[in-house]
N, C-alpha and C. Protein backbone atom coordinates (compact mmCIF):
# COMPACT_ATOMS: atom_id res chain seq x y z
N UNK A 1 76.13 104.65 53.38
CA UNK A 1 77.14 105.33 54.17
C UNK A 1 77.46 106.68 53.55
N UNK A 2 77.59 107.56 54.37
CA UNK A 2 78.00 109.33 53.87
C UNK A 2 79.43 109.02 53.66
N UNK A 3 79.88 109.84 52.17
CA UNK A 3 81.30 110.17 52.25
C UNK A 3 81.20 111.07 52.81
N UNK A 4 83.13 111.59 53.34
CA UNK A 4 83.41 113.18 53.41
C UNK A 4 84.43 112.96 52.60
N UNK A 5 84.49 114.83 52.72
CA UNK A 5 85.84 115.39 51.27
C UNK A 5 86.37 116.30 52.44
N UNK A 6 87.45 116.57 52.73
CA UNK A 6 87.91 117.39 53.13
C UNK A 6 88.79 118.43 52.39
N UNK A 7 88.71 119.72 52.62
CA UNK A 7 89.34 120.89 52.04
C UNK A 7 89.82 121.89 52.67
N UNK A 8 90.56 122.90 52.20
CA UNK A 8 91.28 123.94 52.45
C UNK A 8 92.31 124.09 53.32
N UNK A 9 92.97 122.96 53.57
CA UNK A 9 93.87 123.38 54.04
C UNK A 9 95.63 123.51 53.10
N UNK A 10 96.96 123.88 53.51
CA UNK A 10 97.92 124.52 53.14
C UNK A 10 99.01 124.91 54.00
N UNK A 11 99.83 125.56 53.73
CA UNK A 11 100.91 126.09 53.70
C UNK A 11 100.45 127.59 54.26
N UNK A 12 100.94 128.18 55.77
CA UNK A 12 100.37 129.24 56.09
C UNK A 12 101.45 129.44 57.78
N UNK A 13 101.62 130.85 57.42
CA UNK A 13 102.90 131.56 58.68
C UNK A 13 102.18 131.47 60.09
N UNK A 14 103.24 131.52 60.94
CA UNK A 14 102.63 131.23 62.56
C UNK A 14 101.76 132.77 62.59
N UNK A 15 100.65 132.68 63.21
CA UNK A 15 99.66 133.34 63.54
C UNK A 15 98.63 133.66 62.18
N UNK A 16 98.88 132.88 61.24
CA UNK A 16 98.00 132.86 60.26
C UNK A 16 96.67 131.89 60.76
N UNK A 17 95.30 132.25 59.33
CA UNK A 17 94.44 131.54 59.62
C UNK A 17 94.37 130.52 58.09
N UNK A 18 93.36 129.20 58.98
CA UNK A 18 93.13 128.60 57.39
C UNK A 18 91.20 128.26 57.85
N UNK A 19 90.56 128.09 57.31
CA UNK A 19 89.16 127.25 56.83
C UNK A 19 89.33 126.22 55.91
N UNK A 20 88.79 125.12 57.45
CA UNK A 20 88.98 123.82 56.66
C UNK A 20 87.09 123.63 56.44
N UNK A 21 87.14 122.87 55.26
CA UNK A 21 85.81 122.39 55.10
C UNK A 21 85.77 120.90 55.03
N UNK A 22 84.45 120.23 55.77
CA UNK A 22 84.05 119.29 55.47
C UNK A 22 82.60 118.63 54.65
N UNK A 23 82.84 118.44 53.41
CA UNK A 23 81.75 117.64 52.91
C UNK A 23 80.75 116.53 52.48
N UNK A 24 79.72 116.38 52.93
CA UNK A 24 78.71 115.09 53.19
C UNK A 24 78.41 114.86 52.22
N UNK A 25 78.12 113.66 51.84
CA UNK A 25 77.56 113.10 50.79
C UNK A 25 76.01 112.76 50.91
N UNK A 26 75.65 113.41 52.30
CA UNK A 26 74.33 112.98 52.73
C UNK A 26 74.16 113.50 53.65
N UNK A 27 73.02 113.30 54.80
CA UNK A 27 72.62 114.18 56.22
C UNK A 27 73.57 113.40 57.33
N UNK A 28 74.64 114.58 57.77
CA UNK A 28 75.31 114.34 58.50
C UNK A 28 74.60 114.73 60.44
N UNK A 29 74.81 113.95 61.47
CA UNK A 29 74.65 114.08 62.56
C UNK A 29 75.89 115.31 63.34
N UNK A 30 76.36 113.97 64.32
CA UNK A 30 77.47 114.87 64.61
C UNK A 30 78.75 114.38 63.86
N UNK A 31 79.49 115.90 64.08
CA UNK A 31 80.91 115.62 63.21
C UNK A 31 81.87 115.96 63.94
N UNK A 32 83.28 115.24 63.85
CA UNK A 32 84.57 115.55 64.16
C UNK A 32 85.61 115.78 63.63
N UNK A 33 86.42 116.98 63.85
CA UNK A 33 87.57 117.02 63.80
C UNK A 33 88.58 116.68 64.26
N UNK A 34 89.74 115.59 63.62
CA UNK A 34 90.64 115.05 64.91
C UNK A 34 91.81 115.29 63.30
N UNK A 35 93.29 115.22 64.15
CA UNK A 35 94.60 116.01 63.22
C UNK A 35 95.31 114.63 64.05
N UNK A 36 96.51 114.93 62.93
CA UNK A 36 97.11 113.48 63.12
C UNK A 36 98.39 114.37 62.56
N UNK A 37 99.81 114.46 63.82
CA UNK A 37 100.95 114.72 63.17
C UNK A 37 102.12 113.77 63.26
N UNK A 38 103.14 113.60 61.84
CA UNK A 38 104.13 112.68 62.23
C UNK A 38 103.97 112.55 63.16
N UNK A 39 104.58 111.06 63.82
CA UNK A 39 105.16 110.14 64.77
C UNK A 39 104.29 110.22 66.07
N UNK A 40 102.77 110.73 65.60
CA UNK A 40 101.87 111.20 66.81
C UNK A 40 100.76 110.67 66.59
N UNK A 41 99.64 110.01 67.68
CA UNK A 41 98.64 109.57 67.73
C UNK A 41 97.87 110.87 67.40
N UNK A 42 96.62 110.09 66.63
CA UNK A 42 95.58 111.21 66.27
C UNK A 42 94.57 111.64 67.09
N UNK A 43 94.46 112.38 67.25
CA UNK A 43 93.94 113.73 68.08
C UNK A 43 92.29 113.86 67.88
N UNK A 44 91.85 114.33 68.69
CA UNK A 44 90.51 115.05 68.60
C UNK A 44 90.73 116.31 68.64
N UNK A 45 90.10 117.50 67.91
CA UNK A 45 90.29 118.55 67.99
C UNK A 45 88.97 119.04 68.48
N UNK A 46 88.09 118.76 67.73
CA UNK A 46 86.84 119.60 68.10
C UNK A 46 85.63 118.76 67.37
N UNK A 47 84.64 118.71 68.00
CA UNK A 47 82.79 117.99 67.91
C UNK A 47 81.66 119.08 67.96
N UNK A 48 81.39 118.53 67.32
CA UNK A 48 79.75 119.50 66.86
C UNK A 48 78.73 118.47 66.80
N UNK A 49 77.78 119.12 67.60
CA UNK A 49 77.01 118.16 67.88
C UNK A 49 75.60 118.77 66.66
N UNK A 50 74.37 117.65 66.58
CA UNK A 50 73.43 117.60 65.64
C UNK A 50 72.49 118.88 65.87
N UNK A 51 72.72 119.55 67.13
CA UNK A 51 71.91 120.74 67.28
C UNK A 51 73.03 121.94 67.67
N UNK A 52 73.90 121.56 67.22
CA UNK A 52 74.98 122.75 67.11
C UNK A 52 76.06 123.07 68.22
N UNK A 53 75.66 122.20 69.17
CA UNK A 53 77.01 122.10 70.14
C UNK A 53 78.21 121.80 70.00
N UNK A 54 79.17 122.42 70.57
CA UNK A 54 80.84 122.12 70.39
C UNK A 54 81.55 122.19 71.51
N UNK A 55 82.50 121.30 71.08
CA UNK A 55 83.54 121.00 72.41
C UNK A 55 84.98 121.21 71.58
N UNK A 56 86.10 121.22 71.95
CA UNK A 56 87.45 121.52 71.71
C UNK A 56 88.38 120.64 72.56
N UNK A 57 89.37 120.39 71.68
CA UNK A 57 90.21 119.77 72.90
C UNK A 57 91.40 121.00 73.44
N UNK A 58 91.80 121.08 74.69
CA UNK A 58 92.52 122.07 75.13
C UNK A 58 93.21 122.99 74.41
N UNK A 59 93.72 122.88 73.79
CA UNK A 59 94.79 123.20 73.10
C UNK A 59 94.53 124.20 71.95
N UNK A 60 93.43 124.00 71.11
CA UNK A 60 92.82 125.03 70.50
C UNK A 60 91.57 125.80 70.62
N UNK A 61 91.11 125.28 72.41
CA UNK A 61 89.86 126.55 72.61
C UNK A 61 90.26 128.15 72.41
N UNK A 62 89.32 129.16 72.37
CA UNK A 62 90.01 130.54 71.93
C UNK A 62 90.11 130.61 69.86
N UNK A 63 91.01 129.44 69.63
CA UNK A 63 91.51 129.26 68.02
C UNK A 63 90.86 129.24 67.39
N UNK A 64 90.36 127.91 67.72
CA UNK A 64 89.48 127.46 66.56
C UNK A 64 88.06 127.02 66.84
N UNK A 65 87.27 127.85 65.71
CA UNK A 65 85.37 127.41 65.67
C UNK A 65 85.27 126.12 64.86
N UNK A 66 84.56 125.44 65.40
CA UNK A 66 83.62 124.48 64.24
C UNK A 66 82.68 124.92 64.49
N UNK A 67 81.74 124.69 63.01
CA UNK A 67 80.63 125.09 62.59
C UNK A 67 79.84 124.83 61.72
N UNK A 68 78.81 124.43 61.16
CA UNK A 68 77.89 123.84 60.50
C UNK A 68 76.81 124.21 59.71
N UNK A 69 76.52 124.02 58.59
CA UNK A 69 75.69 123.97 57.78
C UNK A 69 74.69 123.12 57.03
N UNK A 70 73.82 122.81 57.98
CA UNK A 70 72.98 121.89 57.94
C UNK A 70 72.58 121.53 56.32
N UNK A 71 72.11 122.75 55.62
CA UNK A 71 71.63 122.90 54.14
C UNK A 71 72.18 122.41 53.51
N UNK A 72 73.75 122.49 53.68
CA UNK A 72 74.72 121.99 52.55
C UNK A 72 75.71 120.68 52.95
N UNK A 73 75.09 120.32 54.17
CA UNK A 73 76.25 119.21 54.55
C UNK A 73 77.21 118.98 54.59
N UNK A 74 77.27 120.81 55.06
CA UNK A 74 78.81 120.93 55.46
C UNK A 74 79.65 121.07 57.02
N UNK A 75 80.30 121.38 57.37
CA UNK A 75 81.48 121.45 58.63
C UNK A 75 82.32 122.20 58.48
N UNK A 76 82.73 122.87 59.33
CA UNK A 76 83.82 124.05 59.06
C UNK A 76 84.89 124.21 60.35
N UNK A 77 85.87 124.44 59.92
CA UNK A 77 86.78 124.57 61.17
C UNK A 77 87.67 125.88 60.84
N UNK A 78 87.72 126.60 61.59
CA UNK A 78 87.98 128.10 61.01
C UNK A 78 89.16 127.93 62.24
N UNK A 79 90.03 128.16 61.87
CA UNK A 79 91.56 128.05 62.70
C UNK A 79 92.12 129.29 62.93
N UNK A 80 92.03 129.84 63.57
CA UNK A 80 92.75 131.00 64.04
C UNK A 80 94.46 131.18 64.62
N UNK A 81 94.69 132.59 64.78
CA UNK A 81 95.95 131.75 65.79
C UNK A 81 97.18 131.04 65.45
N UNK A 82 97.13 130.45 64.24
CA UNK A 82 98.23 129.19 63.95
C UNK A 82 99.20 129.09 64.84
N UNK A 83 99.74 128.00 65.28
CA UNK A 83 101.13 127.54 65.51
C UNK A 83 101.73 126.58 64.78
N UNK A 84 103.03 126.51 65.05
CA UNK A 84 103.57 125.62 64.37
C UNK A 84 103.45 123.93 64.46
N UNK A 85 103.08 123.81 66.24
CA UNK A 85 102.60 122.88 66.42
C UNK A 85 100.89 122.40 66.03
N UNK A 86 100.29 123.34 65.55
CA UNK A 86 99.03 122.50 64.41
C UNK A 86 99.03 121.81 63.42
N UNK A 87 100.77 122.12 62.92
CA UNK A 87 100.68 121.59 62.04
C UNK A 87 100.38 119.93 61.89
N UNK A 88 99.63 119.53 61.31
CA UNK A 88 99.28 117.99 60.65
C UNK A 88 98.18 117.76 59.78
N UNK A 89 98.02 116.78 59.50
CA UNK A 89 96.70 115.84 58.47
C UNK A 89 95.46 115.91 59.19
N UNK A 90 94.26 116.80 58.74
CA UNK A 90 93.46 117.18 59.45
C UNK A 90 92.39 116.21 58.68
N UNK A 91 91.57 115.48 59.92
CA UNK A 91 90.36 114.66 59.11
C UNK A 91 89.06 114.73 59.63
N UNK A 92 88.42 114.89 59.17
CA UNK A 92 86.81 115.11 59.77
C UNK A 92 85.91 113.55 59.54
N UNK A 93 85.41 113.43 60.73
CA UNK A 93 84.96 111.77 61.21
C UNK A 93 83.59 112.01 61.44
N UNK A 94 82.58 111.10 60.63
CA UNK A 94 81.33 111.08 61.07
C UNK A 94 81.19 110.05 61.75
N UNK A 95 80.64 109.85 63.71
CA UNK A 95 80.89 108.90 64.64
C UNK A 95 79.21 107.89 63.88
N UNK A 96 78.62 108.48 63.85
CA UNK A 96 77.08 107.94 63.56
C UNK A 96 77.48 107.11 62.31
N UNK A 97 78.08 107.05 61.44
CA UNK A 97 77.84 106.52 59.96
C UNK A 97 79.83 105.92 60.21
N UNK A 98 80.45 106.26 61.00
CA UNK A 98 81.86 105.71 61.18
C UNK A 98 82.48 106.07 59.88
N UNK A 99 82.05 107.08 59.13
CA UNK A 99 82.95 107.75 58.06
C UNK A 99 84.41 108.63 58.17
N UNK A 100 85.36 108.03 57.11
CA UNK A 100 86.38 109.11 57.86
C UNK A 100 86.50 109.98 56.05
N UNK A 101 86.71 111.20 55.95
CA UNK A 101 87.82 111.38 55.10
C UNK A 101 89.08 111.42 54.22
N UNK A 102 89.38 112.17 53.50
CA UNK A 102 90.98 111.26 53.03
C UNK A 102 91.94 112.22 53.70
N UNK A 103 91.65 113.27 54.32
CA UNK A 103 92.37 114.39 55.09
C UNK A 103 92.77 115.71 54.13
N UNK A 104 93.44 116.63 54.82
CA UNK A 104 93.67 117.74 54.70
C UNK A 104 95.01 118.24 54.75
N UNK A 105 95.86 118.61 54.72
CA UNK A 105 97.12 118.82 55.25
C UNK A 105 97.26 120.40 55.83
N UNK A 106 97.86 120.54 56.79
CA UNK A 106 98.00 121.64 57.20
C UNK A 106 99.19 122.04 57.98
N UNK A 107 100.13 123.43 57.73
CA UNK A 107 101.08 123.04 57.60
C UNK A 107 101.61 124.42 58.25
N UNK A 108 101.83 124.80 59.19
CA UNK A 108 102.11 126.19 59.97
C UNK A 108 104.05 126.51 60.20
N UNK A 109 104.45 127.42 59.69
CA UNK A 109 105.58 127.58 59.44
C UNK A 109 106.10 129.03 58.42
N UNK A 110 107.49 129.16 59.19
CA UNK A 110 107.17 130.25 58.52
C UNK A 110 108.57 130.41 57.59
């Protein structure tokens, strides 16, 4: 089974950006981003598919890229835009291997 590590996220003002990274412990397929805030079911944010396709869920098309690096077995979610409502525990999910992360925190406020 692939781990992930998730990184970079923080503490950052409304219309700020953050880069979150996700890292494989092995050859990852497709990957997801889904955020989870207090008292709220967790979310899908955005999928990347094994030949580089992406989808978004409403709310942050325009914002935010995912993006991929096959070489390094990595994932990237480059957040643009911030609001305050992004803020939450950001986790990147491999559906193929059912891997989750330990999350990210992310935290928009000013």
């Amino acid at each position: 089974q692939v781990q992930l590590v998730e990184s970079g996220g923080g503490l950052v003002q409304p219309g700020g950006s953050l880069r979150l990274s996700c890292a494989a412990s092995g050859t990852i397929f497709s990957i997801r981003w889904y955020r989870q805030a207090p008292g709220k079911e967790r979310e899908l944010v955005a999928t990347i598919g094994t030949a580089g396709s992406t989808n978004y869920v409403y709310s942050v098309k325009g914002r935010f890229t995912i993006s991929r690096d096959n070489a390094k077995n990595m994932v990237f979610l480059q957040m643009n835009s911030l609001k305050p409502e992004d803020t939450a525990l950001y986790y990147c999910n491999s559906p193929f291997y059912g891997s989750w992360g330990q999350g990210t925190q992310v935290t928009v406020s000013s």
